[in-house]
PDB file of N, CA and C in Angstrom:
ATOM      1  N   UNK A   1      61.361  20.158  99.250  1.00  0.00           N
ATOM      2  CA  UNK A   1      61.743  20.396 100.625  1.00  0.00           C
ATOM      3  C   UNK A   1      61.444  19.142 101.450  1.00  0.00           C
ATOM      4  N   UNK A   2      61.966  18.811 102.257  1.00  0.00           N
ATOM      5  CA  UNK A   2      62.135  17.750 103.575  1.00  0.00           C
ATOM      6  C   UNK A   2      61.823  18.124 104.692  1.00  0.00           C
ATOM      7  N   UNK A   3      60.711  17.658 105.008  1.00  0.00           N
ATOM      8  CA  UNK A   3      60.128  17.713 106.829  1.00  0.00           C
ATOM      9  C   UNK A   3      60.498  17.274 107.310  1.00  0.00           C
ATOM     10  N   UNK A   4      61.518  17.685 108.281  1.00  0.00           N
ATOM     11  CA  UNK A   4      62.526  17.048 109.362  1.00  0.00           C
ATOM     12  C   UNK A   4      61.183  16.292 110.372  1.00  0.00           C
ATOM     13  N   UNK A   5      60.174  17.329 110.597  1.00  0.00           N
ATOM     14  CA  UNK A   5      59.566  16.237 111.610  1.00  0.00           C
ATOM     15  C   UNK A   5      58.842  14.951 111.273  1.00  0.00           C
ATOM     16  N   UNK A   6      58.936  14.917 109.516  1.00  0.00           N
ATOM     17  CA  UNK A   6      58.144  13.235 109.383  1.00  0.00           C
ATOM     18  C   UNK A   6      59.465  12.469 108.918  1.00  0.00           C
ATOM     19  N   UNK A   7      61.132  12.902 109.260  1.00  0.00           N
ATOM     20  CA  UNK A   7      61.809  11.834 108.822  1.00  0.00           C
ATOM     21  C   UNK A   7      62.017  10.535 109.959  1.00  0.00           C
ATOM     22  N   UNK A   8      62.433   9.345 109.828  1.00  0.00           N
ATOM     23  CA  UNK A   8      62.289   8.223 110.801  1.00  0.00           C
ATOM     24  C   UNK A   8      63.848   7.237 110.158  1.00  0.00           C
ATOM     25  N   UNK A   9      64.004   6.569 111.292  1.00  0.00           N
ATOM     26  CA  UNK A   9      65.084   5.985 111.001  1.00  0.00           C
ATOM     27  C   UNK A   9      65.416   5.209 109.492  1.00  0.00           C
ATOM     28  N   UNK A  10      64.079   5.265 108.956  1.00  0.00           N
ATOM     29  CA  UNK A  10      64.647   4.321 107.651  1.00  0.00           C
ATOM     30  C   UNK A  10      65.020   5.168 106.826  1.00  0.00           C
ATOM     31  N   UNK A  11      64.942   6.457 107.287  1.00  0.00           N
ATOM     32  CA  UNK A  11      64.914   7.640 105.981  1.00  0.00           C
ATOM     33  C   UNK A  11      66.659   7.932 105.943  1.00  0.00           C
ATOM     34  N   UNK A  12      67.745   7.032 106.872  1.00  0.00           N
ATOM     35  CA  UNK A  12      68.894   7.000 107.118  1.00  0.00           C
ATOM     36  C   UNK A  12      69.335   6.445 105.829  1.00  0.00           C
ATOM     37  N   UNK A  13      70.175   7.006 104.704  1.00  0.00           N
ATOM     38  CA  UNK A  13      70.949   6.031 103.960  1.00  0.00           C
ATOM     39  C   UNK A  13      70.514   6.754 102.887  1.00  0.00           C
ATOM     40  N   UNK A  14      68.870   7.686 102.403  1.00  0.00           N
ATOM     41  CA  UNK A  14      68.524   7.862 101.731  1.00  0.00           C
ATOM     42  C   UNK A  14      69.249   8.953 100.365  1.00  0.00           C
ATOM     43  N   UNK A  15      68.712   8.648  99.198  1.00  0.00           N
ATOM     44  CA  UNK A  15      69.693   9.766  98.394  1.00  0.00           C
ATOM     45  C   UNK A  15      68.715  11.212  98.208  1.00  0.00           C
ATOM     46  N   UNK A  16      69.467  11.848  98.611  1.00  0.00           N
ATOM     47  CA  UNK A  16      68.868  13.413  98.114  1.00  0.00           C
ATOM     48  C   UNK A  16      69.208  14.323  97.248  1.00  0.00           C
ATOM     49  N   UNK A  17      69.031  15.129  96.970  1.00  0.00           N
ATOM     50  CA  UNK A  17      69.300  16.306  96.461  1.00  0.00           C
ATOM     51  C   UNK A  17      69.247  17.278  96.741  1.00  0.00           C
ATOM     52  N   UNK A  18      70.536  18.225  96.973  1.00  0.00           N
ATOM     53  CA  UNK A  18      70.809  19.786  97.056  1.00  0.00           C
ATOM     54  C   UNK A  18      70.232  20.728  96.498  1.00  0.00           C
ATOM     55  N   UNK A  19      69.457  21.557  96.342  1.00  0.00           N
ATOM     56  CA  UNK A  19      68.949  22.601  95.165  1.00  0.00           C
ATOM     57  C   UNK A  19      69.935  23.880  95.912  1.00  0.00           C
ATOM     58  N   UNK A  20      70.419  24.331  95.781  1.00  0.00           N
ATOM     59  CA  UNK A  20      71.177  25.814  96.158  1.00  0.00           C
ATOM     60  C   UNK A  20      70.303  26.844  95.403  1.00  0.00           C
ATOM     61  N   UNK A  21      70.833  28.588  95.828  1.00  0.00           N
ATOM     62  CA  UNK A  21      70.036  29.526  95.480  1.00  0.00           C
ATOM     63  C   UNK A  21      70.534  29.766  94.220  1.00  0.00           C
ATOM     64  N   UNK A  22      71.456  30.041  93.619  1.00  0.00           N
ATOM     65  CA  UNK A  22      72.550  29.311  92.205  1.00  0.00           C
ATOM     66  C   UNK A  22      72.423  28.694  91.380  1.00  0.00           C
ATOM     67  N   UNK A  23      71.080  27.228  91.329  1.00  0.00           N
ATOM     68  CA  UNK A  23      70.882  26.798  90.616  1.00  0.00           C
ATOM     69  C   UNK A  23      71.876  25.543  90.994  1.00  0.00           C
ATOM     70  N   UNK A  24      72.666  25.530  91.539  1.00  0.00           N
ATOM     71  CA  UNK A  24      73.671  24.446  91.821  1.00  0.00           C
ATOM     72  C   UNK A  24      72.954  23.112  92.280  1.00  0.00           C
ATOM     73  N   UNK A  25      73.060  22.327  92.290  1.00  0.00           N
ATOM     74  CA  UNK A  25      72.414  20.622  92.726  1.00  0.00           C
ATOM     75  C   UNK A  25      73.767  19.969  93.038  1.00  0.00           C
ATOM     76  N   UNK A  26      73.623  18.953  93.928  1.00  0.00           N
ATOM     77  CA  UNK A  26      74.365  17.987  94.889  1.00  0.00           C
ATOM     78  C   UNK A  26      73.950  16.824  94.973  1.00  0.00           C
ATOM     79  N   UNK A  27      74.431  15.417  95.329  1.00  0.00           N
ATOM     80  CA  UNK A  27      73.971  14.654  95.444  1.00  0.00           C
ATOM     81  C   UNK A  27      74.049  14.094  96.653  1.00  0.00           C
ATOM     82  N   UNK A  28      73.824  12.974  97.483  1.00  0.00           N
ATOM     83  CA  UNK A  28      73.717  12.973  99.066  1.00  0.00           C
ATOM     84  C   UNK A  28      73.142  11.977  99.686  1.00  0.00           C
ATOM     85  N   UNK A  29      73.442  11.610 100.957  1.00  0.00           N
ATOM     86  CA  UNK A  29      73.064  10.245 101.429  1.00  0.00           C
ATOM     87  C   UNK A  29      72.380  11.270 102.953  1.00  0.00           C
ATOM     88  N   UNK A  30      71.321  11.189 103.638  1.00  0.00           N
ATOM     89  CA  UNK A  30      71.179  11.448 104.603  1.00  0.00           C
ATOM     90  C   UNK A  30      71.744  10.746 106.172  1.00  0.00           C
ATOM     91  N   UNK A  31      72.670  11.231 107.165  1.00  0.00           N
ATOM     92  CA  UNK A  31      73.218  10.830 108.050  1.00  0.00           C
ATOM     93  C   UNK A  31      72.436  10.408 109.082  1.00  0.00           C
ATOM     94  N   UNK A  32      71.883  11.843 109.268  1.00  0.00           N
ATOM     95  CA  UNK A  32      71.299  12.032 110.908  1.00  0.00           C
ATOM     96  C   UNK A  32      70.887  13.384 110.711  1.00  0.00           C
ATOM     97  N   UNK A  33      70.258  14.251 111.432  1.00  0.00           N
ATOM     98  CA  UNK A  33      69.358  15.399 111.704  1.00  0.00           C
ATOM     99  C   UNK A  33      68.757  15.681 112.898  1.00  0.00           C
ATOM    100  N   UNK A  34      68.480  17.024 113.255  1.00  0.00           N
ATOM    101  CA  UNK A  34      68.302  17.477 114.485  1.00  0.00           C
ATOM    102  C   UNK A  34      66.718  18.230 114.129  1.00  0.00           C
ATOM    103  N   UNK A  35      66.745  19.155 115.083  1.00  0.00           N
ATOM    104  CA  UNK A  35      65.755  19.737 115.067  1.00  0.00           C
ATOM    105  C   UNK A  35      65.517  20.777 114.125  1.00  0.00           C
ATOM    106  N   UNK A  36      66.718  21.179 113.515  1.00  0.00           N
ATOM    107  CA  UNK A  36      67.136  22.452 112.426  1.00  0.00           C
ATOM    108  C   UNK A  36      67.399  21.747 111.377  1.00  0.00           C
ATOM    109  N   UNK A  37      68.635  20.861 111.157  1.00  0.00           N
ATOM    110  CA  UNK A  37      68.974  20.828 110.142  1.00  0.00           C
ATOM    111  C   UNK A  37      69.228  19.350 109.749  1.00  0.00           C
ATOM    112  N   UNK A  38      69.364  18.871 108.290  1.00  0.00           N
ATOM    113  CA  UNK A  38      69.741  17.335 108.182  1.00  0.00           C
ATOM    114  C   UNK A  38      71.764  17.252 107.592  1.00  0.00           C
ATOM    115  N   UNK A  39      71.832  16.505 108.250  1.00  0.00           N
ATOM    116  CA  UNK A  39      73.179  15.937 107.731  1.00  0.00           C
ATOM    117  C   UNK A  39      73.171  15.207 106.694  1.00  0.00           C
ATOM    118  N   UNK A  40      74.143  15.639 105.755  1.00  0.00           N
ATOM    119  CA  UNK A  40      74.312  14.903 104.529  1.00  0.00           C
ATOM    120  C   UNK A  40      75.725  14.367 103.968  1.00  0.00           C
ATOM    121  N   UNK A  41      75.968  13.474 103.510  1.00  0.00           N
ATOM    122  CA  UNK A  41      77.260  12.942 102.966  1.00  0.00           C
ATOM    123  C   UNK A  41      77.058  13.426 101.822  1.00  0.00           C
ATOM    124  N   UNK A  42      77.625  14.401 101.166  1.00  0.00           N
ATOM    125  CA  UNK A  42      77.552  14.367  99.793  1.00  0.00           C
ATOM    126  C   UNK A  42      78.719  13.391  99.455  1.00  0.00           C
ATOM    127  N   UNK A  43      78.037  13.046  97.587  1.00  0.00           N
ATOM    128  CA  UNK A  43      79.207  12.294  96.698  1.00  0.00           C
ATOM    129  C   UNK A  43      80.164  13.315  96.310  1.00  0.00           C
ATOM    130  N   UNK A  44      81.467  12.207  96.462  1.00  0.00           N
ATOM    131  CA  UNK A  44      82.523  13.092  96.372  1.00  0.00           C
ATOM    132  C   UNK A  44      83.144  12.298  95.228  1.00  0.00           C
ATOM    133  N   UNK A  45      84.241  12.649  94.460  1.00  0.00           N
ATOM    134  CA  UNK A  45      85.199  11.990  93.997  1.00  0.00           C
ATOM    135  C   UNK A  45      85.683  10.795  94.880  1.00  0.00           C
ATOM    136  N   UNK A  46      85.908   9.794  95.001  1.00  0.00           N
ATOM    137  CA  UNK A  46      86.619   8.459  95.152  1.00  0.00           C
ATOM    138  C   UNK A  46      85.668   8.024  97.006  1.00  0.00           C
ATOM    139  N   UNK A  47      84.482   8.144  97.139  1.00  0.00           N
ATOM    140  CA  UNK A  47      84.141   8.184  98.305  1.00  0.00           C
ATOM    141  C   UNK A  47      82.993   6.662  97.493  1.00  0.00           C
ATOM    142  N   UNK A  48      83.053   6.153  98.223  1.00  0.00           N
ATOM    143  CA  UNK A  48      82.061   4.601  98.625  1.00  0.00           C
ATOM    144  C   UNK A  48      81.040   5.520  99.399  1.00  0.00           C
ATOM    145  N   UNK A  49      79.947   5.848  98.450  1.00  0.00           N
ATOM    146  CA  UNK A  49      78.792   5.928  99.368  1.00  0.00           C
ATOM    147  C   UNK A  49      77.951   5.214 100.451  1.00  0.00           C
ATOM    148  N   UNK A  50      78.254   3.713  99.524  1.00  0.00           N
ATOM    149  CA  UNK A  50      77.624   2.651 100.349  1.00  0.00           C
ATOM    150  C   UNK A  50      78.159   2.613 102.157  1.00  0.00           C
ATOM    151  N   UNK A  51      79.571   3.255 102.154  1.00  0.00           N
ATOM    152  CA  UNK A  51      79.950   3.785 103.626  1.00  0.00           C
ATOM    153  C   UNK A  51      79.978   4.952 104.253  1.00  0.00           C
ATOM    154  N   UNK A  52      78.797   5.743 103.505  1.00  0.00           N
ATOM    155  CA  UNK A  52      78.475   6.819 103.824  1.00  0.00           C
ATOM    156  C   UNK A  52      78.489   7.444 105.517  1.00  0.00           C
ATOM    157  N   UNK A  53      77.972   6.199 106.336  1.00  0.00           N
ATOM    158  CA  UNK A  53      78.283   6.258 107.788  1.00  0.00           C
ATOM    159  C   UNK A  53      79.514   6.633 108.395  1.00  0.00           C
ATOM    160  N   UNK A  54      80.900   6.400 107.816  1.00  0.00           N
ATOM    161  CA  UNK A  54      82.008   6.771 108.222  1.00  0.00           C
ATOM    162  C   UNK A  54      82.369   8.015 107.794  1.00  0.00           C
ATOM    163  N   UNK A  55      81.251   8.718 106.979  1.00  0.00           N
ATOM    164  CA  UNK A  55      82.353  10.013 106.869  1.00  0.00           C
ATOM    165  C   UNK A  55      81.432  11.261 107.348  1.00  0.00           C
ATOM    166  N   UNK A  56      81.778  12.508 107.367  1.00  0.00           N
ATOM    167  CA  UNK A  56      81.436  13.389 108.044  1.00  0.00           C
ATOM    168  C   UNK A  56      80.173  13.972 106.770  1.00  0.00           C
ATOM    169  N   UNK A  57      78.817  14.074 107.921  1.00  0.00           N
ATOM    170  CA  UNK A  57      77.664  14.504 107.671  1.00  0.00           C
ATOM    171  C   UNK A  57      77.594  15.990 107.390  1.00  0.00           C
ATOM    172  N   UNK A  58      76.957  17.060 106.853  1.00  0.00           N
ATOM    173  CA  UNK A  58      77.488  18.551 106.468  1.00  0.00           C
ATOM    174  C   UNK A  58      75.768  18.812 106.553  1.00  0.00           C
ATOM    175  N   UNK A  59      75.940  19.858 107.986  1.00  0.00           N
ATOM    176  CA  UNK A  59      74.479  20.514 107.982  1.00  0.00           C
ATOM    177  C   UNK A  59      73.751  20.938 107.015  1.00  0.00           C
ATOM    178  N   UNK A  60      72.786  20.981 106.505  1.00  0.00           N
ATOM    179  CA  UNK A  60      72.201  21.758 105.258  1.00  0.00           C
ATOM    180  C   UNK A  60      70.297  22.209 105.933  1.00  0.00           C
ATOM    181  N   UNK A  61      70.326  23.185 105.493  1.00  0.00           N
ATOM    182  CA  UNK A  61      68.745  23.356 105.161  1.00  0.00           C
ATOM    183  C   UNK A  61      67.844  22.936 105.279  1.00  0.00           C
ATOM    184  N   UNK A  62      67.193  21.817 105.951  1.00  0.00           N
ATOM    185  CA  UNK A  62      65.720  20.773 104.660  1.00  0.00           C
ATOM    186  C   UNK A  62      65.356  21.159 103.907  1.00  0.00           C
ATOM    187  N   UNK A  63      64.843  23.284 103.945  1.00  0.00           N
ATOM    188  CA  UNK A  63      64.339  23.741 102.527  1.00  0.00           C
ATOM    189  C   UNK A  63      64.691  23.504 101.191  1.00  0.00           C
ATOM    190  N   UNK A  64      66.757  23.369 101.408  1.00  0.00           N
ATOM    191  CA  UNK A  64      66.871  23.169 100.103  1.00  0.00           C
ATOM    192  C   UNK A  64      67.225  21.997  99.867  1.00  0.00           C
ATOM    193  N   UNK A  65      66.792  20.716 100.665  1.00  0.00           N
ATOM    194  CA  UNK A  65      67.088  19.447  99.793  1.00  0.00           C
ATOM    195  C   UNK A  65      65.631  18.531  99.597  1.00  0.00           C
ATOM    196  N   UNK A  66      65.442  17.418  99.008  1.00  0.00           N
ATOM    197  CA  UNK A  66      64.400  16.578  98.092  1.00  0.00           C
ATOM    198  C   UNK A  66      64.934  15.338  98.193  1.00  0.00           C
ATOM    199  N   UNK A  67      64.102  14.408  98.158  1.00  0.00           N
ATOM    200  CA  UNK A  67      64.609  13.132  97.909  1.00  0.00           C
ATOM    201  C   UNK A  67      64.767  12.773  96.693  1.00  0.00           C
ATOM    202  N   UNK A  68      65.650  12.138  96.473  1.00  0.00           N
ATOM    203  CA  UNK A  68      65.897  11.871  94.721  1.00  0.00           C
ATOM    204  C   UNK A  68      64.955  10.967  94.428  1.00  0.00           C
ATOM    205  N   UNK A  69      64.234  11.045  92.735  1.00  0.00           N
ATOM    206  CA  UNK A  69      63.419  10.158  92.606  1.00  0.00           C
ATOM    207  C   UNK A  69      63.960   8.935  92.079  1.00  0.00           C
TER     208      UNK A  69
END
């Protein structure tokens, strides 16, 4: 899980991971985040992560994401 209140601007760019209730996993660049929730770019088919900034961030949880090791 991810504590929105100790993330800080460098934590922008970072890769995470999805855990769903499913068992499902995701992979992910962190955008931006609020007080609820963090934005994530997941990897997609034919997407340049490295420009993860241009594409649209997708609310998620903090409970269910981790930083990748």
């Amino acid at each position: 899980m991810i504590d929105i209140k100790t993330l800080t601007e460098k934590d922008k760019g970072r890769w995470v991971v999805y855990k769903g209730g499913a068992g499902e996993t995701e992979r992910g660049k962190i955008k931006s985040w609020n007080d609820k929730v963090i934005f994530v770019v997941y990897d997609r088919p034919g997407r340049d992560l490295n420009l993860y900034e241009h594409y649209m961030g997708y609310a998620t949880n903090p409970e269910d994401l981790f930083f990748e090791k």
